[in-house]
Protein backbone atom coordinates (compact mmCIF):
# COMPACT_ATOMS: atom_id res chain seq x y z
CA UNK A 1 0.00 0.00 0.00
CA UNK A 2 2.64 2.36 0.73
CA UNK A 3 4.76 1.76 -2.22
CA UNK A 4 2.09 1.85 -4.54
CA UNK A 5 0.07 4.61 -3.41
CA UNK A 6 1.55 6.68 -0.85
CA UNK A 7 5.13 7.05 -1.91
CA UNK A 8 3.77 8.75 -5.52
CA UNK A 9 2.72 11.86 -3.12
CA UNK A 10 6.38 12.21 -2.46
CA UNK A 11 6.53 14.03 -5.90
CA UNK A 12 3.40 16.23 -5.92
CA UNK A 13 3.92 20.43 -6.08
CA UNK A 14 2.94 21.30 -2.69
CA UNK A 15 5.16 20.73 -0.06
CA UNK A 16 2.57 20.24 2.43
CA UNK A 17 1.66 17.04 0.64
CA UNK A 18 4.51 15.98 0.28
CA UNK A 19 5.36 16.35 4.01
CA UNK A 20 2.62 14.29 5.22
CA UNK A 21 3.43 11.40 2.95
CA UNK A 22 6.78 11.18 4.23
CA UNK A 23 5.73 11.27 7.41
CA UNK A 24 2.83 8.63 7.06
CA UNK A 25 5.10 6.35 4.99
CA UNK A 26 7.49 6.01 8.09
CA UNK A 27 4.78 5.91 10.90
CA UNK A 28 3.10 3.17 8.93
CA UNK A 29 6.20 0.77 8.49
CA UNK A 30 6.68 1.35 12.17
CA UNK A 31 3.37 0.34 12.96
CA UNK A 32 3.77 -2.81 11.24
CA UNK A 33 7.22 -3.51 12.51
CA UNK A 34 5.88 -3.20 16.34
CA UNK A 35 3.34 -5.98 15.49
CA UNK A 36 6.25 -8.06 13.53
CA UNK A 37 8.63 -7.47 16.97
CA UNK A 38 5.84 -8.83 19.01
CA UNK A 39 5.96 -12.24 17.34
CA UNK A 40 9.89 -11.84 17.61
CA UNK A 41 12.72 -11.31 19.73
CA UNK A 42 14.55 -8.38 17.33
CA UNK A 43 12.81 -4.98 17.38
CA UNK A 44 14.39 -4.30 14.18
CA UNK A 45 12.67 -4.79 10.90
CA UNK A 46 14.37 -8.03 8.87
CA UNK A 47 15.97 -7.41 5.76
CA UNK A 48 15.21 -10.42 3.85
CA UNK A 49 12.18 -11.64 2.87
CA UNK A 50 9.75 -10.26 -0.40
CA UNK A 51 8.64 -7.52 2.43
CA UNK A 52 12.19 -6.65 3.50
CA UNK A 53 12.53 -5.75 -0.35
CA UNK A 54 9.59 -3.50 -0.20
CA UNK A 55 10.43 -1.89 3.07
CA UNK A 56 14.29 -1.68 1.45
CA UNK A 57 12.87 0.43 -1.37
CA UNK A 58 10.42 2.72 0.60
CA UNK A 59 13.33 3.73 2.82
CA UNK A 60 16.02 4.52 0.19
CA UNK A 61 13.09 6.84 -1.93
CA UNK A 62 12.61 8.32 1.95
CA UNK A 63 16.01 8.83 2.35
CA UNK A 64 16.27 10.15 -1.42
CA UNK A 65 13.37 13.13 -0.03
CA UNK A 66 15.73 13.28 2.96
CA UNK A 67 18.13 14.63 1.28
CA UNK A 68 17.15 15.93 -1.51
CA UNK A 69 14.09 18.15 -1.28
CA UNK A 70 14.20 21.37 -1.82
CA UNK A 71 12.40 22.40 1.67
CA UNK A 72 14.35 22.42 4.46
CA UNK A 73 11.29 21.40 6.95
CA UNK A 74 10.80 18.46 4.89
CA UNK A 75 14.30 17.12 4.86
CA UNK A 76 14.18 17.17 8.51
CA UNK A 77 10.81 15.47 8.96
CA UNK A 78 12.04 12.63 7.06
CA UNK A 79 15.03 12.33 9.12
CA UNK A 80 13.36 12.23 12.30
CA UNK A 81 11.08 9.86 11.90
CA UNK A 82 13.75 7.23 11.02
CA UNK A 83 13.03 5.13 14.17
CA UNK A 84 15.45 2.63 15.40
CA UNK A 85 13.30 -0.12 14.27
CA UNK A 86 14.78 0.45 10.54
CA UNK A 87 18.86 0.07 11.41
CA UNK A 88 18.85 -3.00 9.87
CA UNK A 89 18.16 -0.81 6.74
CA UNK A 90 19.80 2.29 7.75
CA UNK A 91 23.27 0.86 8.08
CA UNK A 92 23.27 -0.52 5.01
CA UNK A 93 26.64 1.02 2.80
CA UNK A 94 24.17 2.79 0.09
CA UNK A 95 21.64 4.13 2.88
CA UNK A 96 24.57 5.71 5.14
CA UNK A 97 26.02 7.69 2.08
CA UNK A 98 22.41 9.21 2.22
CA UNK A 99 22.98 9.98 5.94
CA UNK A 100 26.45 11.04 5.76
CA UNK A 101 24.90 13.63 2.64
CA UNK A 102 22.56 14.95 5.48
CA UNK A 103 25.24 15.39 7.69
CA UNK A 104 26.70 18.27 5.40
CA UNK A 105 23.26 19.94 5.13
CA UNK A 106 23.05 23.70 5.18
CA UNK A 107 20.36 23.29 7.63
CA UNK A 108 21.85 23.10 11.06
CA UNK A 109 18.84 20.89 12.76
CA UNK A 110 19.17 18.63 9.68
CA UNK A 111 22.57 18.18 10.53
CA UNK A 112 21.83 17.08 14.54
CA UNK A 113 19.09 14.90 13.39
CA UNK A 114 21.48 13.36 10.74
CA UNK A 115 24.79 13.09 13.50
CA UNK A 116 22.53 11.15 16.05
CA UNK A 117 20.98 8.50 13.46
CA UNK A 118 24.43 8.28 12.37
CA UNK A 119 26.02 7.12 15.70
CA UNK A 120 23.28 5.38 16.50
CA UNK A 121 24.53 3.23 13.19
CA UNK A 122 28.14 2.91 14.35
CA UNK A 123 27.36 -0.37 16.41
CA UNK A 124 25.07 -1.66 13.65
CA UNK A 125 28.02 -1.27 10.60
CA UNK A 126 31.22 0.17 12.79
CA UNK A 127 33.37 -0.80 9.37
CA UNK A 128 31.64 1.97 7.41
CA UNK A 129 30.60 3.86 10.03
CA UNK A 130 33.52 4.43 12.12
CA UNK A 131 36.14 5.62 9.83
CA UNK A 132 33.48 8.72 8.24
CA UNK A 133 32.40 9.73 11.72
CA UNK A 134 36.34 9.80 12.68
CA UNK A 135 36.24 12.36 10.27
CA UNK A 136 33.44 13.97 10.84
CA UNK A 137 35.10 14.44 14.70
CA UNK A 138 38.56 15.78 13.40
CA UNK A 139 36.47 18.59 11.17
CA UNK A 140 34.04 19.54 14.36
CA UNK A 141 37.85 19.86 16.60
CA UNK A 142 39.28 21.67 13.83
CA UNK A 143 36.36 24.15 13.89
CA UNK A 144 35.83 24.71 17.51
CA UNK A 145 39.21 25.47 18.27
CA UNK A 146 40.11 27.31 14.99
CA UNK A 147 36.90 28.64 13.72
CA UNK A 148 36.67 32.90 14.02
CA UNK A 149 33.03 32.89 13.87
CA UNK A 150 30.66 32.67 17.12
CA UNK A 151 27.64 30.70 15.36
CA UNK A 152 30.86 27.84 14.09
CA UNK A 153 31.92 27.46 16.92
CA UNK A 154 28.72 27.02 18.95
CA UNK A 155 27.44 24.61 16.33
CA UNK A 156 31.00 22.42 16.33
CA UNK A 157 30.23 22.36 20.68
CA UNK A 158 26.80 21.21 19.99
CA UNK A 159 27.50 18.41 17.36
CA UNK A 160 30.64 17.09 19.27
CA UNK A 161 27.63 16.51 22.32
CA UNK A 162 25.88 14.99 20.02
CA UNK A 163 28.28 13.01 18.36
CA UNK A 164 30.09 11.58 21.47
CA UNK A 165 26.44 10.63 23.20
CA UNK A 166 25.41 8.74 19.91
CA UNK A 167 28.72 7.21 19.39
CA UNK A 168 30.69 5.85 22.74
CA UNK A 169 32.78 3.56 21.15
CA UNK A 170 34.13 5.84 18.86
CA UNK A 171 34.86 8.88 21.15
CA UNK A 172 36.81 6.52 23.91
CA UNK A 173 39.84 6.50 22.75
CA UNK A 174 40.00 10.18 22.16
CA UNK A 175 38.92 11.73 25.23
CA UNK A 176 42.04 13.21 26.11
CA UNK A 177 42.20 14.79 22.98
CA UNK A 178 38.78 15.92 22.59
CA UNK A 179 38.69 17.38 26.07
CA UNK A 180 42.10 19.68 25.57
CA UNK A 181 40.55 21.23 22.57
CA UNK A 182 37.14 21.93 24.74
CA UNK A 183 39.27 23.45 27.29
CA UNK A 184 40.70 25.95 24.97
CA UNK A 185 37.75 27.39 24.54
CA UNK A 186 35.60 27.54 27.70
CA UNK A 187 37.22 31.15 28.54
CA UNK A 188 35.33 32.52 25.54
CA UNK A 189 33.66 35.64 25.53
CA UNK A 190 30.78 34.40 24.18
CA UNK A 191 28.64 32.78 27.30
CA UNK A 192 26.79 30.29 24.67
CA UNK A 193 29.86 28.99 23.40
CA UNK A 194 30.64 28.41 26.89
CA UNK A 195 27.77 26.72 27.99
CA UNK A 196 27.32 24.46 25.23
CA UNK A 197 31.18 23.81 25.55
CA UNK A 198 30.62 23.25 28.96
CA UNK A 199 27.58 20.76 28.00
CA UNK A 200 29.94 18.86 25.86
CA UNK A 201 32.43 17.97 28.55
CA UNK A 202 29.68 16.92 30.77
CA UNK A 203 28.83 14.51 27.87
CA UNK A 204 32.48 13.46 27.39
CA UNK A 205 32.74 12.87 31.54
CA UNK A 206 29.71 10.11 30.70
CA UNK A 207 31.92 8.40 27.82
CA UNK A 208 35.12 8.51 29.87
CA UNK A 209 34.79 7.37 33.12
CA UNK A 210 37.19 6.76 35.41
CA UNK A 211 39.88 8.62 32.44
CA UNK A 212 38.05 11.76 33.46
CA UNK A 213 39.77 11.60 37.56
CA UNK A 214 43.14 12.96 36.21
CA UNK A 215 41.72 16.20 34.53
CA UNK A 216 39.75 16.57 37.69
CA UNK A 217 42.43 19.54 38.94
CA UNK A 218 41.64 21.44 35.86
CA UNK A 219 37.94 20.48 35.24
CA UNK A 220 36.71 21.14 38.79
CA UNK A 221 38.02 24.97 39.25
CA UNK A 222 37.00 25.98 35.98
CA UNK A 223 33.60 24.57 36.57
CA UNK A 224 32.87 25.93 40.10
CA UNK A 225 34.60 29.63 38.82
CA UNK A 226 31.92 29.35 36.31
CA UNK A 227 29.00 29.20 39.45
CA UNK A 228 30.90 31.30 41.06
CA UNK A 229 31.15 34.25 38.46
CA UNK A 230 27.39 34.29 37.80
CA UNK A 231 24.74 36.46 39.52
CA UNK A 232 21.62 34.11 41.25
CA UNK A 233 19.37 36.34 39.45
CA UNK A 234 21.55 36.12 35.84
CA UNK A 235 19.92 34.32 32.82
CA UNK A 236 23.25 33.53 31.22
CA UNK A 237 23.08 30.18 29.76
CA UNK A 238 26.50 29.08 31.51
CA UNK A 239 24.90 28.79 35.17
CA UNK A 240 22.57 26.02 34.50
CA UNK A 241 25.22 23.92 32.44
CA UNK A 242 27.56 24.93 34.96
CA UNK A 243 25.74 22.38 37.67
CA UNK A 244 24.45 19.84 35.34
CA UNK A 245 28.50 19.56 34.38
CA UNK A 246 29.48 19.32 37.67
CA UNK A 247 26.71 16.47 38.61
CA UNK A 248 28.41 14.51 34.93
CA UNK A 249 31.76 14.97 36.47
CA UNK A 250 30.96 13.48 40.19
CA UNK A 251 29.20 10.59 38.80
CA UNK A 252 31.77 9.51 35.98
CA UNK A 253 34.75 10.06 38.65
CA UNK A 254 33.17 9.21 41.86
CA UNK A 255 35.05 12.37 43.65
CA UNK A 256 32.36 12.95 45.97
């Protein structure tokens, strides 16, 4: 039903329409792939099959609309309704050079949606996956700590959060690394650069652990300065981060 009938709204002149049948398209394979994972053990939709072809074909034309269409809203409703119930399809090598295309959108949101879906794929194919999103790490480094422009920088602090909660297993062996470029920059002028730097390390505490105790010295100061420096009555972004960091930092390190 969906292939032959709903999908040929993906094509029609108004956008609206074409919205809603993206939408629709997605919720309706989910539907049917919660009553499938009720007579299973996976809560994935199967690949093989004559229905895993169908499914296999709606995706890629949703992922084609994705990243392709020519309104921005649209892009990113198709994006987020790719539930985790279609990663057996998602982390296939032609669907993730679909993703990875979203992940250089000129839409920012488009880009978060894209960076999450993308992690979430780097324990489903880690072979393709891994080596892009290494990448895609170096280039968000290179930008916070090099980048002249406010709105770069906060948007390389906010994907690196992103990217380092949807990808664990990627970001562990560069924690060190990741966290001396984060420090460079949480003296900035700019308070939202600072909080959503500050956000970021709270997320890198998570991934690292028990690493994170050594950097303690430099981390806690910083952090408490930060508490410190604000007003009570202040709406600066930084003050709220400021405590959720800390909480990240106590848990990971156990430094009560």
């Amino acid at each position: 039903f969906i292939k032959d009938f709903v999908l040929s709204y993906l094509e029609d002149d108004a956008a609206s329409i074409r919205k809603i049948a993206a939408t629709t398209s997605c919720k309706l394979l989910i539907s049917d792939s919660m009553n499938q994972s009720s007579k299973s053990s996976s809560k994935f939709i199967t690949v093989r099959g004559h229905s895993g072809v169908i499914v296999g074909s709606v995706l890629r034309k949703l992922l084609m609309v994705g990243i392709a269409d020519t309104n921005p809203d649209i892009r990113l409703a198709v994006l987020n309704t790719l539930h985790e119930t279609f990663d057996n399809y998602l982390s296939l090598a032609d669907n993730l050079k679909s993703l990875f295309i979203a992940l250089n959108d000129e839409v920012f949101e488009i880009r978060e949606v894209a960076i999450k879906v993308i992690g979430r794929l780097s324990t489903k194919n880690p072979a393709y996956v891994l080596p892009s999103l290494r990448k895609t790490l170096l280039q968000l480094l290179t930008e916070l700590e090099y980048s002249d422009e406010a709105k770069g920088k906060k948007e390389s602090a906010i994907m690196l959060g992103h990217l380092i909660n949807a990808a664990p297993r990627l970001i562990k062996p560069y924690v060190s690394a990741v966290l001396l470029v984060l420090l460079t920059q949480v003296n900035h002028t700019n308070p939202t650069i600072v909080a959503n730097v500050l956000s970021t390390i709270g997320q890198l505490c998570i991934v690292g652990g028990t690493k994170m105790c050594k950097y303690i010295p430099q981390l806690l100061p910083l952090v408490i300065d930060t508490l410190k420096d604000i007003p009570l009555a202040s709406t600066n972004p930084k003050r709220e981060v400021a405590v959720r960091t800390l909480g990240q930092l106590i848990a990971s390190t156990g430094f009560v």
